[in-house]
Structure formats: C-alpha cells, structure tokens
Protein backbone atom coordinates (compact mmCIF):
# COMPACT_ATOMS: atom_id res chain seq x y z
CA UNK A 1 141.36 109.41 83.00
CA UNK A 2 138.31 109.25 80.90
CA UNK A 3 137.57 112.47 78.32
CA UNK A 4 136.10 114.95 80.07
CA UNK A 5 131.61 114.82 79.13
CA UNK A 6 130.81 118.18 77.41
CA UNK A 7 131.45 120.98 79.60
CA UNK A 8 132.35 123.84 77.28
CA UNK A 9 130.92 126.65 79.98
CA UNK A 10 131.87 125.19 83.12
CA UNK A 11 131.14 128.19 85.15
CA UNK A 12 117.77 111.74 108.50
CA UNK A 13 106.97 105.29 124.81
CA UNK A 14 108.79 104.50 126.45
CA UNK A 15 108.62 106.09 130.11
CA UNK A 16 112.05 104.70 130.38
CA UNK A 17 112.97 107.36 128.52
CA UNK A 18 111.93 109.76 131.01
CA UNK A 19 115.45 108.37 132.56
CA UNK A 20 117.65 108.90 129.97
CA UNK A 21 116.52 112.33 128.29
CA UNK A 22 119.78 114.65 128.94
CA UNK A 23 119.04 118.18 129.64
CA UNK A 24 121.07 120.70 128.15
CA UNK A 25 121.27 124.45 129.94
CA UNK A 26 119.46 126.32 127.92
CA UNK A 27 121.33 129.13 125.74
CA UNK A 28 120.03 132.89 126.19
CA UNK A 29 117.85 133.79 123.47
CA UNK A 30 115.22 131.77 120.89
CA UNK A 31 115.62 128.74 121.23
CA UNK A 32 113.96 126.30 117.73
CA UNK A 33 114.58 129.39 115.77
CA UNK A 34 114.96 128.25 111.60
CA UNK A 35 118.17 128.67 110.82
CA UNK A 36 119.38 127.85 107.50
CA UNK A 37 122.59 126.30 105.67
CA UNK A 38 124.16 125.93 102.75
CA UNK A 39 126.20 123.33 101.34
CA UNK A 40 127.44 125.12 98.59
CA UNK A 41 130.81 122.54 98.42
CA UNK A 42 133.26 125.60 99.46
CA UNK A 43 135.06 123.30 101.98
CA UNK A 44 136.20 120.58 99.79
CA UNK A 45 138.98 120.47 97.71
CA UNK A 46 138.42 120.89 94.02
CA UNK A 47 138.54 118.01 91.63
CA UNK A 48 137.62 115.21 94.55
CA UNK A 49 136.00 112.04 93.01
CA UNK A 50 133.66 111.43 96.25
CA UNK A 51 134.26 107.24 96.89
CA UNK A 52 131.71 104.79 97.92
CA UNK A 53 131.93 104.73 101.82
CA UNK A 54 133.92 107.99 102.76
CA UNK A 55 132.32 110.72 105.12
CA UNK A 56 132.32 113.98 103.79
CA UNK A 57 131.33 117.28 106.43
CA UNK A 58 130.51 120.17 106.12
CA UNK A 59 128.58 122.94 107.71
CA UNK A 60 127.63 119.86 110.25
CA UNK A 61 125.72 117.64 107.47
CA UNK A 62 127.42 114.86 106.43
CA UNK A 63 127.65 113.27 102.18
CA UNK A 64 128.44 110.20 102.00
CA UNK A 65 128.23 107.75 99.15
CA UNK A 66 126.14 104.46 99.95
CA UNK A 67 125.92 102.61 96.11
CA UNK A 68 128.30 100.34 95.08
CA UNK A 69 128.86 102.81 92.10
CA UNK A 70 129.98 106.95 92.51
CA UNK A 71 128.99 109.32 89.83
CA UNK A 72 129.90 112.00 92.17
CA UNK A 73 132.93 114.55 91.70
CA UNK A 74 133.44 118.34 93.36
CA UNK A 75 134.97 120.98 90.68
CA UNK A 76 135.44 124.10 90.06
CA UNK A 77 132.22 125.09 88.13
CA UNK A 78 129.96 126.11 90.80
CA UNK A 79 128.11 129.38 91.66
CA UNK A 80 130.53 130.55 92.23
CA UNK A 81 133.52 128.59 93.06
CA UNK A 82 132.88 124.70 93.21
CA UNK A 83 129.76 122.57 92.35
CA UNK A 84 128.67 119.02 92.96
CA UNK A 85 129.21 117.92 89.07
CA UNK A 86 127.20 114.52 88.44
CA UNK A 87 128.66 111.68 86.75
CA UNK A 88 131.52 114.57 84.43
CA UNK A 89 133.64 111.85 82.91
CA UNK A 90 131.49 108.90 82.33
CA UNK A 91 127.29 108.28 81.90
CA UNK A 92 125.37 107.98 85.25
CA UNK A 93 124.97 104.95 86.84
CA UNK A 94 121.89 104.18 87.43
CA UNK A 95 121.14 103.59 91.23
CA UNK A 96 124.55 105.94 92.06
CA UNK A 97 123.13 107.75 95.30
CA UNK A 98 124.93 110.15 97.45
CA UNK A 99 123.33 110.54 100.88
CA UNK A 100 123.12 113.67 103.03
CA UNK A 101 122.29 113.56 106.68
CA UNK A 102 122.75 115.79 109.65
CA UNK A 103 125.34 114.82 111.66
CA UNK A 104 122.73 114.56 114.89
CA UNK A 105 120.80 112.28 112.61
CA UNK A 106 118.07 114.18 113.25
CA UNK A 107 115.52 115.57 110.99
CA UNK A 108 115.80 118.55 108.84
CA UNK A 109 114.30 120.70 105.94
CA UNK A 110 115.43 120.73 102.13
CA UNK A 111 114.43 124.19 101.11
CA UNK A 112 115.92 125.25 97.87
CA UNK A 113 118.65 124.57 95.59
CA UNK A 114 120.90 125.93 92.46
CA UNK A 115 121.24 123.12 89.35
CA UNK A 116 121.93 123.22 85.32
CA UNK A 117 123.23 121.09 82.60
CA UNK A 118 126.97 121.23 81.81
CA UNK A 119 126.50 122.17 78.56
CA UNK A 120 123.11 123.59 76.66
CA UNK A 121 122.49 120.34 76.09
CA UNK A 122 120.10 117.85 77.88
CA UNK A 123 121.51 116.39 80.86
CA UNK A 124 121.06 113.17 82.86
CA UNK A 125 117.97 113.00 85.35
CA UNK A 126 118.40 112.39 89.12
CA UNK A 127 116.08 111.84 91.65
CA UNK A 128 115.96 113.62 94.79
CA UNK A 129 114.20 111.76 97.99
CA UNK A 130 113.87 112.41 100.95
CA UNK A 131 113.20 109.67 103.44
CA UNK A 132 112.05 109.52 107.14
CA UNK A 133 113.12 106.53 109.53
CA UNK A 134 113.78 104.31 106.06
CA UNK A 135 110.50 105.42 104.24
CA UNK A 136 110.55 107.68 101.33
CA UNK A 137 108.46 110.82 101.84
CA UNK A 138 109.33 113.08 99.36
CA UNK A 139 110.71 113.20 95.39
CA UNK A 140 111.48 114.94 93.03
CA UNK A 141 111.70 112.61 90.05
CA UNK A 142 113.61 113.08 87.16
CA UNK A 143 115.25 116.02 87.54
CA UNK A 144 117.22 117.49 84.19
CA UNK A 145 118.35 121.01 82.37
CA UNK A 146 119.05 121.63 79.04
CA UNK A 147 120.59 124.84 79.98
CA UNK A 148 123.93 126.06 80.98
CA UNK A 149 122.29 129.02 82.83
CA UNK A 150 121.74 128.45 86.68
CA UNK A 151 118.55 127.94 88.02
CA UNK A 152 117.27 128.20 91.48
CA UNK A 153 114.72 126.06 92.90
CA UNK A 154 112.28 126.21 96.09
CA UNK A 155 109.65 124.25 98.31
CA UNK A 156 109.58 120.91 96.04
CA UNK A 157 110.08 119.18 99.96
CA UNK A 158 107.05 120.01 102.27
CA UNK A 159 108.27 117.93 105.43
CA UNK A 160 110.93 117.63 107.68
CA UNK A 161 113.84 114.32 106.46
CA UNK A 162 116.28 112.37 107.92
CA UNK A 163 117.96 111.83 104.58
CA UNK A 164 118.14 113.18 101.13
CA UNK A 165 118.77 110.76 98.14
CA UNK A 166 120.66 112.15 95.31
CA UNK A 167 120.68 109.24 93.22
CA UNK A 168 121.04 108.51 89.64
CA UNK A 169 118.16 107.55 87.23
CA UNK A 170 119.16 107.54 83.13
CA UNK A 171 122.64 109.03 81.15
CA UNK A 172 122.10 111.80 78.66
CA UNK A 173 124.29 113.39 76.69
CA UNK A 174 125.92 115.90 79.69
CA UNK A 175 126.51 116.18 82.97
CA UNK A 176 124.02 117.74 85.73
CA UNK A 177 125.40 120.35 88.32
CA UNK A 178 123.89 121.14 91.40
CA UNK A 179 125.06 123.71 94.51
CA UNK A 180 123.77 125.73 96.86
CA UNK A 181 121.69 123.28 98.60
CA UNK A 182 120.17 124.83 101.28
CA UNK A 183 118.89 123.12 104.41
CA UNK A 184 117.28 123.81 107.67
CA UNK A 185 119.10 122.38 110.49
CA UNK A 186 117.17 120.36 112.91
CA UNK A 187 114.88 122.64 115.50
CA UNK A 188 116.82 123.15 118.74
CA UNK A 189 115.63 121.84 122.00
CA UNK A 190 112.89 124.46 123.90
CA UNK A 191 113.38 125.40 127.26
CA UNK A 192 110.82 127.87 128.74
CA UNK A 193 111.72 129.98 132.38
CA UNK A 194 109.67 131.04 134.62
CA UNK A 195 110.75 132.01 138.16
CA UNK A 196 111.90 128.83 139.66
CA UNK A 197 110.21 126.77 137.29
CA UNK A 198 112.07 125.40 133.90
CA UNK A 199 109.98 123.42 131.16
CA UNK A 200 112.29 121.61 128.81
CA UNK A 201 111.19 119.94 125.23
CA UNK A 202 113.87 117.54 124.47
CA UNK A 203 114.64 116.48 121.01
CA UNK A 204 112.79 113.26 120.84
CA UNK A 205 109.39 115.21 121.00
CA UNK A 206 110.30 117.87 118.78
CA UNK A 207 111.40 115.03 116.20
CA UNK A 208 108.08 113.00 116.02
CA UNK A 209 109.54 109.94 118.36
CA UNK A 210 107.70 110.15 121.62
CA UNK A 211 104.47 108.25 121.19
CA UNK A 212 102.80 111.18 123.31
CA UNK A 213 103.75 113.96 121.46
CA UNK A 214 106.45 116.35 123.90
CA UNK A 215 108.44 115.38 126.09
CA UNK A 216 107.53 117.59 128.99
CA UNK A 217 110.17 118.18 131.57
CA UNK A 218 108.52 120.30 134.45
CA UNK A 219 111.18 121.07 136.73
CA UNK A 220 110.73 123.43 139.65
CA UNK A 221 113.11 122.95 141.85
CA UNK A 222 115.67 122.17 138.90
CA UNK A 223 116.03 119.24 140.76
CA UNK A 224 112.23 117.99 140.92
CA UNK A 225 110.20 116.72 137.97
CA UNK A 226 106.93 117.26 137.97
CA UNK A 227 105.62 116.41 134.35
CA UNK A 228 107.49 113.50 131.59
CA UNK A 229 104.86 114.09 128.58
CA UNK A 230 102.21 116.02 126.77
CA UNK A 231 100.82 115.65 123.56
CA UNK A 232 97.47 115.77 121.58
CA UNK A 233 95.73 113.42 119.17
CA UNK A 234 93.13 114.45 116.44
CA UNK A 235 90.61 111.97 115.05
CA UNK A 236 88.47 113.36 111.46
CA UNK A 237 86.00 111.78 109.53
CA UNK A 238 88.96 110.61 107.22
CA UNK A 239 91.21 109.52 109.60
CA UNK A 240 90.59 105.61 110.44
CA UNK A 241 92.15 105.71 114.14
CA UNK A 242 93.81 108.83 116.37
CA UNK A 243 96.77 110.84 114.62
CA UNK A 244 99.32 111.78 116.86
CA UNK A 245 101.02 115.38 116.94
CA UNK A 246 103.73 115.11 114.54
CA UNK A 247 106.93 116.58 114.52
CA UNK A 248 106.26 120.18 114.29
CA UNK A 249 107.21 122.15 111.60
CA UNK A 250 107.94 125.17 113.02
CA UNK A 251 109.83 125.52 116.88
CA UNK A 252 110.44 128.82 118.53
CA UNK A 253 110.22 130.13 121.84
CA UNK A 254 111.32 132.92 124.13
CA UNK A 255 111.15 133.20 127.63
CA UNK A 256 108.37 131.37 128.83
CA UNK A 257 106.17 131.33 125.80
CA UNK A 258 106.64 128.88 122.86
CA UNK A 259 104.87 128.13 119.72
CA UNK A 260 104.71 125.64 117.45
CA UNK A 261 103.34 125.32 113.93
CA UNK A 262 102.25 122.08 111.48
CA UNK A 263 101.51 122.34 107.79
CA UNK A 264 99.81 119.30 107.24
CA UNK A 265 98.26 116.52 110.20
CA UNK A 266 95.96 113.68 109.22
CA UNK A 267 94.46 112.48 106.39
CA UNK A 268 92.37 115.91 105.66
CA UNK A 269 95.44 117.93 106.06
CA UNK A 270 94.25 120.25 109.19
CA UNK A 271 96.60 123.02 110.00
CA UNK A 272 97.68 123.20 113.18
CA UNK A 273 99.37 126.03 116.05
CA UNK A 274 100.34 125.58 119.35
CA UNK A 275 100.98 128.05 122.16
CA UNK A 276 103.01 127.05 125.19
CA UNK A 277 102.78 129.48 128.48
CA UNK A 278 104.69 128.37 131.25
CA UNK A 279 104.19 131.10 134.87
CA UNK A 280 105.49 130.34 138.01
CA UNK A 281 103.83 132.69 140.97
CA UNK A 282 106.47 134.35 142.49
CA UNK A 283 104.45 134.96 145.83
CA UNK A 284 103.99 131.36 145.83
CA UNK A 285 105.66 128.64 148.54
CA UNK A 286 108.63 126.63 146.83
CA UNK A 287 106.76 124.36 144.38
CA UNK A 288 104.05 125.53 144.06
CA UNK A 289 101.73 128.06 142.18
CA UNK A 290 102.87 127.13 138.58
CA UNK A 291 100.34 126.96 135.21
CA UNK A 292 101.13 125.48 131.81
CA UNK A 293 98.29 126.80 129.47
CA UNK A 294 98.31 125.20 126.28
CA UNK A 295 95.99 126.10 123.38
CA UNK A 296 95.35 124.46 120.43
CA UNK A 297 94.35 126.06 117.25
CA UNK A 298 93.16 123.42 114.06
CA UNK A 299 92.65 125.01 110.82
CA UNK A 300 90.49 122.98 108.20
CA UNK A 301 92.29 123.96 104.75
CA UNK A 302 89.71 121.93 102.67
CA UNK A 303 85.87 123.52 101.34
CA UNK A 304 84.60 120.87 103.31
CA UNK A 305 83.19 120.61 107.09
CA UNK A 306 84.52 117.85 109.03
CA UNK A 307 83.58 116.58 112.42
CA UNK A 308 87.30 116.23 114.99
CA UNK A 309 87.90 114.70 117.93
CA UNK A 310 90.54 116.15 119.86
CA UNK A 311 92.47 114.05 123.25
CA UNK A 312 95.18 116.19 125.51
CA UNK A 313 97.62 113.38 127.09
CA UNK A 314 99.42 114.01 130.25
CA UNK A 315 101.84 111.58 131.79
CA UNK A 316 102.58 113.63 135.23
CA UNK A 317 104.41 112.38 138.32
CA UNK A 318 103.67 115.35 140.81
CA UNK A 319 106.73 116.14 143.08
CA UNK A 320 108.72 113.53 141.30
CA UNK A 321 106.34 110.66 142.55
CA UNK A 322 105.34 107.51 140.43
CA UNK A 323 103.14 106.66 142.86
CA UNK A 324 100.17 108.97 143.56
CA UNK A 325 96.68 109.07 144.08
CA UNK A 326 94.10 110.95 141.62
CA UNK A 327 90.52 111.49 141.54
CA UNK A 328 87.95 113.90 139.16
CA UNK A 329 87.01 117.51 140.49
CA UNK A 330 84.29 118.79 138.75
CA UNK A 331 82.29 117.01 136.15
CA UNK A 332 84.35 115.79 132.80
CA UNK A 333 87.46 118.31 132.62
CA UNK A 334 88.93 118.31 135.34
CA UNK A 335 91.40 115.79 137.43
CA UNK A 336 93.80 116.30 140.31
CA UNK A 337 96.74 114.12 141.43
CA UNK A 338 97.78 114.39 145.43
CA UNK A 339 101.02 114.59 146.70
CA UNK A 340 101.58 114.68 150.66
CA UNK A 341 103.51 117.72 149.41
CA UNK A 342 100.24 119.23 147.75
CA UNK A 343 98.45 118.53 143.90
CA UNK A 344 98.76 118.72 140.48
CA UNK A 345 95.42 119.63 138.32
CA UNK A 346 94.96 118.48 134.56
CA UNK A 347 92.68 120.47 132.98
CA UNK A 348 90.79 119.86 129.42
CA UNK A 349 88.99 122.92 129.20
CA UNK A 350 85.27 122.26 128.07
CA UNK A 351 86.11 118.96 127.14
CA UNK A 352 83.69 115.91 126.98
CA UNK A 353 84.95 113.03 128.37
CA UNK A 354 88.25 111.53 130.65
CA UNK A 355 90.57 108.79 131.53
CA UNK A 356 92.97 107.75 133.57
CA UNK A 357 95.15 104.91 133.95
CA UNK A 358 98.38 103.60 134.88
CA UNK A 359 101.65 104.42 132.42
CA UNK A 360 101.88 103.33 129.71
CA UNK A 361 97.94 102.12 128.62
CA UNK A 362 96.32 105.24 127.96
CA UNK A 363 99.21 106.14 125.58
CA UNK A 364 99.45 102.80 123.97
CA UNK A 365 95.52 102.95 123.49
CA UNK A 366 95.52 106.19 121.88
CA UNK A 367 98.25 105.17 119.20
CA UNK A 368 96.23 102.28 118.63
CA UNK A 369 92.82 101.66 117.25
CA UNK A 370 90.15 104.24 117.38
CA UNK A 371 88.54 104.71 120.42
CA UNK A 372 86.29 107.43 122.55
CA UNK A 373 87.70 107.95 126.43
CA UNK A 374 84.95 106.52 128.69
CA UNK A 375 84.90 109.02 131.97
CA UNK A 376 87.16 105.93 133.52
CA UNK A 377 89.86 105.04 135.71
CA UNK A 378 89.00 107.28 138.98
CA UNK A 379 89.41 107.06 141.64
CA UNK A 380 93.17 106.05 140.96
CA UNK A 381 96.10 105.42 142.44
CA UNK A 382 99.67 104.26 140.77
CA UNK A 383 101.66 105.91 138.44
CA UNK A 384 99.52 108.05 136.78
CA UNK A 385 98.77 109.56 133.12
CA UNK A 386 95.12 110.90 131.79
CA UNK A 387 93.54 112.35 128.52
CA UNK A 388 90.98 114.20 127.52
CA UNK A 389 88.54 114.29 124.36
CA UNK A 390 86.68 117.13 122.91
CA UNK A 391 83.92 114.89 120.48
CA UNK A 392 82.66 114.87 117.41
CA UNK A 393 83.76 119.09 117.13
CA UNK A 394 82.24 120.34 113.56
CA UNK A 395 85.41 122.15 112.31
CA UNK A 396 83.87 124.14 109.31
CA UNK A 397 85.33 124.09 105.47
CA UNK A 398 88.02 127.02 105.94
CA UNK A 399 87.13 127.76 109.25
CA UNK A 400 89.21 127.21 113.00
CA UNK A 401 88.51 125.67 116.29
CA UNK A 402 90.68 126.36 119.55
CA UNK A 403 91.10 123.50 122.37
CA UNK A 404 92.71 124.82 125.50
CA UNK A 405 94.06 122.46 128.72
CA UNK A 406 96.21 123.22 131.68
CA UNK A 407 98.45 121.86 134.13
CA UNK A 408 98.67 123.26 137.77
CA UNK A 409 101.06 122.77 140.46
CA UNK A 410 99.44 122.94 143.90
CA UNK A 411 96.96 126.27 142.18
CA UNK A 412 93.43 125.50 141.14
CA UNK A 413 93.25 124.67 137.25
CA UNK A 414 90.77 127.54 136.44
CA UNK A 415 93.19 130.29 137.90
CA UNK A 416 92.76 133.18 135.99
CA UNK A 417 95.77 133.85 133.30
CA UNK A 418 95.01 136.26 131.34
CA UNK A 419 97.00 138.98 132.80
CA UNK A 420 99.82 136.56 134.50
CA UNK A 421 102.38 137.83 131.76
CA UNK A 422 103.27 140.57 129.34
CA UNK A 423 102.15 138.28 126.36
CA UNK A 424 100.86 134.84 125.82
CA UNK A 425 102.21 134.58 122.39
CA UNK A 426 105.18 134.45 119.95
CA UNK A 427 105.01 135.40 116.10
C-alpha cells in the first residue's frame, strides 16, 4: 500500500409513444413535490477503493467509475462518519471521473455539497459537470481548499442533469474530501382528478423529451383517451427559431390543480409559470362536460422590452379517435373536433392566428425553423393536432404577460371557470 498523502486531521415525437407511455395509479397526496437526498457515503463500507466499472447505490443514485484510472476511495473522515476522499494515497489522475446518475436515468438537481482539503494545505482541483443527454451543461472548474475546516456549498448548478462528473484535473500536495452531496431526485409523474376525469403527465414530458412539451393523458372514462400532448413554444427577438417548453424546473400538484415553474427559457432568459386546472362537471352525461384551463405567465428578467410570440400545441384524439373531423368556430381562437359521440374545443384565448394539420407536421414545424401559423388547415379531417400564436406580444423590461388556452370535452370553450373550484392555484 502506498504512504498514506497528508491527512493529519482526518475528521442523467413520436405519437407512437402515445402507445407505450405506462400509467402508474397515482399515489394520494403531491405528486412532483422536491424532495431532496443526500449521499453522504453512510452505506458503504469504510476504506473501499471504488474500481473502474463497479456500480455503487445508494439512496437510489448510482457512482460508478467510467476512466480507465480511480482516484476514488470511501473512509472514515467524513462529516461525520465517512467521506468520498479523492485520490488519499497517490496524486490525481488527471481525467479520473466518477459518475453519478439516478438510477431511473432521469434528470435531477445538484443542490449543495460539503468539501475541504485533507490537510491545511492546498489540495488537488476537480471539476464538477453536469451533463444532459451527453452535453455538458454545467461546471464548476477547478475546485480546491486549503483548509481542513468543512465548507458547505450551494446553487453553483442552475438546471436539471442526467449526470454529474467528478473528475480529476491537476495533483497538489493533499487530498480533496467531499460529502454530503445533496440532490433532488427526479420530479414525480402528475396526475390531476377530477370526477371521472384523470389527466396524467408522464415522465417523458416532465423530462424535456416530448417534442410538444407534456404528455397529456386525458382519460375520462379511465379507459378513454381523449388528449396525447400539450405544450407551448416562445419565439423573442433573440431567439432565431421557436423554443420549446423545457423540462420544468419545478413540478407539483394536488388534486386537480398543478403548477409548474422554469428559471430560465430562451435565449433572453424569460421566466416562466404554469397553472394546470383540470374540472369535470359532475351534472354532466358520461364524457362529457370537462375543461383544462391552462395559463401561461412569462416574466422578462432583463431591463429590456422584447417583442414574444407565444404557440399552444394540442395533439387531441376526441373519444379515443385518430380519425376526426375539425373545423374553426369563431374567428382566430377557437377550433372544435367532432366525434359522433359529441366535440372537443381548443381554445387560444385572444390569440392571433391558427393551424391545423395532420400528426405529426404541425409539431415537427414548430421545432423547426421559425415560422408564423397561417389561419390554415380547416376544414380538416384525419388525425388531428392544432396551435395557436399570440404575435409579436411587447413583454416589457421587468414586466409579465399571461397567455391562457383551454380544452373542452363536449362544453363550449368559453364556459365560465372562475368559480368551478375552490382554487385555481398551487403555491
């Protein structure tokens, strides 16, 4: 065994999809909640050299070393008990990475975490990335003490990663400890109630994958589904095509309300919060008399105006059909799909301009170069998805502007919801 380093206080569109997408019963209480953990290294045992290609768990993440070369050892120096101790017996190798994912693979948040030198001397530097779907998003570069005191540190990472990188950059003259990582787990999958009616958001939506934003499982019977998809684009002066809703930051939901929250979408950084109000009428006839209102909220962080445009995408197959005819109801907002069983409305509150076309093009055009809908594609029949766009919207420097659309099943899209439920929102 090499000499011990100095240590002398050791103390991660397709409508096929629609097919596939499992649906879990939903669990009584918030579901997308934030819940945090910590991989403070309590669950291995102490003095483990951690070997290129072994799995390590725990607290359902997963370590694992992917170099050729491990600097990576658990002891018993941690805060309190043991630490992840960085390259104690031998300099760093340069390139050594240990990788943590969640066991789902899916994304997650690095908040905060504990770190020092082994001695009060300087230590080697590591870098800590975080990637998304291969591409590095976040760093910290170069991270060293000089201290043997711990210190604590929070909010380096602003987005949500599929991996984190610990990997190391250049030897100094002592080891670097680090514990207490703590990590958001991946948002849980939404599932709103209301009377007979059950909207589920499935993972793939809630992780940034679906090329229209949610996936949008309107179910009412349980055994009918009404809706696949809905999801929003924005378009500002320094955006060069349509940015799709990302994977939101922020999940919860209770009942039949859900919001969502993003830090950070386009190139100008808007802020974004979504509200999610699923009702079913419970004088209605079976399927029928059911609203989704959903209002969008952008927030212009910057001292600057900027003009938006904002599109609402709907891929909806009313009473399970794939095959249904559509037409426009009142002049540029408004669209309804018939279904010998009755209709489904789309509604883009106030908004400019329409189109409709057959899945997938109007979702393939909007993730593609910019464009402005063109009041096409009715009538229609087929299988049937629309937008909407709100144009050329002046959102002012620090200021807010609220888009609102809603979906309808066999009830008029301007039904009145204000006082449909006890609240419309989540905090």
């Amino acid at each position: 065994m090499k000499s011990l380093r100095s240590n002398s206080n050791p103390s991660t569109l397709r409508r096929s999809s629609r097919l596939v997408v499992p649906l879990l019963l939903a669990v009584a209480g918030n579901a997308g909640a934030v819940v945090d953990t910590i991989i403070n290294f309590e669950s291995f045992p102490p003095e483990l050299e951690l070997l290129p290609g072994q799995v390590h768990n725990e607290n359902g993440f997963t370590l694992q070393v992917v170099s050729p070369g491990s600097s990576f050892w658990i002891q018993p120096w941690g805060d309190p008990d043991n630490v992840l101790a960085i390259a104690p017996f031998s300099a760093i190798g340069t390139g050594d990475t240990l990788a943590i994912r969640h066991a789902s693979d899916r994304p997650f948040r690095f908040i905060a975490y504990d770190f020092r030198s082994g001695d009060d001397l300087p230590s080697d530097t590591v870098d800590l990335v975080g990637l998304r779907n291969g591409e590095q998003t976040e760093l910290v570069a170069n991270l060293q003490s000089a201290s043997s005191g711990w210190v604590t540190r929070a909010g380096e990472f602003h987005g949500r990663i599929d991996t984190l990188h610990i990997v190391g950059v250049q030897p100094q003259q002592a080891m670097l400890l680090l514990d207490n990582l703590q990590l958001e787990k991946p948002l849980e999958e939404i599932f709103l109630h209301s009377g007979p009616a059950r909207l589920a958001i499935p993972a793939p939506g809630l992780d940034g994958l679906h090329p229209a934003g949610f996936i949008t499982l309107l179910e009412a019977p349980l055994d009918t589904r009404h809706a696949y998809a809905t999801g929003w684009f924005i378009r500002t002066d320094a955006d060069t095509t349509q940015v799709r809703q990302p994977a939101p930051d922020v999940a919860v939901s209770s009942g039949n309300v859900a919001n969502f929250q993003w830090h950070s979408v386009g190139a100008a950084g808007l802020q974004a919060w979504q509200s999610v109000v699923l009702h079913a009428d419970p004088g209605a006839p079976d399927n029928g008399g059911i609203w989704i209102r959903w209002i969008l909220r952008l927030t212009n962080p910057t001292s600057t105006d900027l003009t938006v445009d904002v599109f609402a995408y709907a891929d909806q197959t009313p009473f399970g059909s794939y095959d249904v005819s559509a037409d426009l109801m009142r002049g540029n907002d408004w669209l309804r799909a018939f279904h010998d069983k009755g209709y489904m409305d789309f509604h883009g509150v106030d908004a400019d301009l329409y189109r409709v076309a057959p899945y997938p093009d109007l979702a393939v055009d909007l993730n593609d170069d910019a464009l402005d809908l063109d009041n096409s594609g009715t009538p229609f029949q087929g299988d049937y998805t629309a937008a909407f766009q709100w144009q050329k919207r002046l959102l002012p420097a620090n200021g807010q502007l609220t888009f609102e659309w809603m979906q309808t099943l066999n009830l008029p899209a301007t039904v009145d919801t204000l006082f449909a439920d006890g609240f419309e929102s989540i905090h």
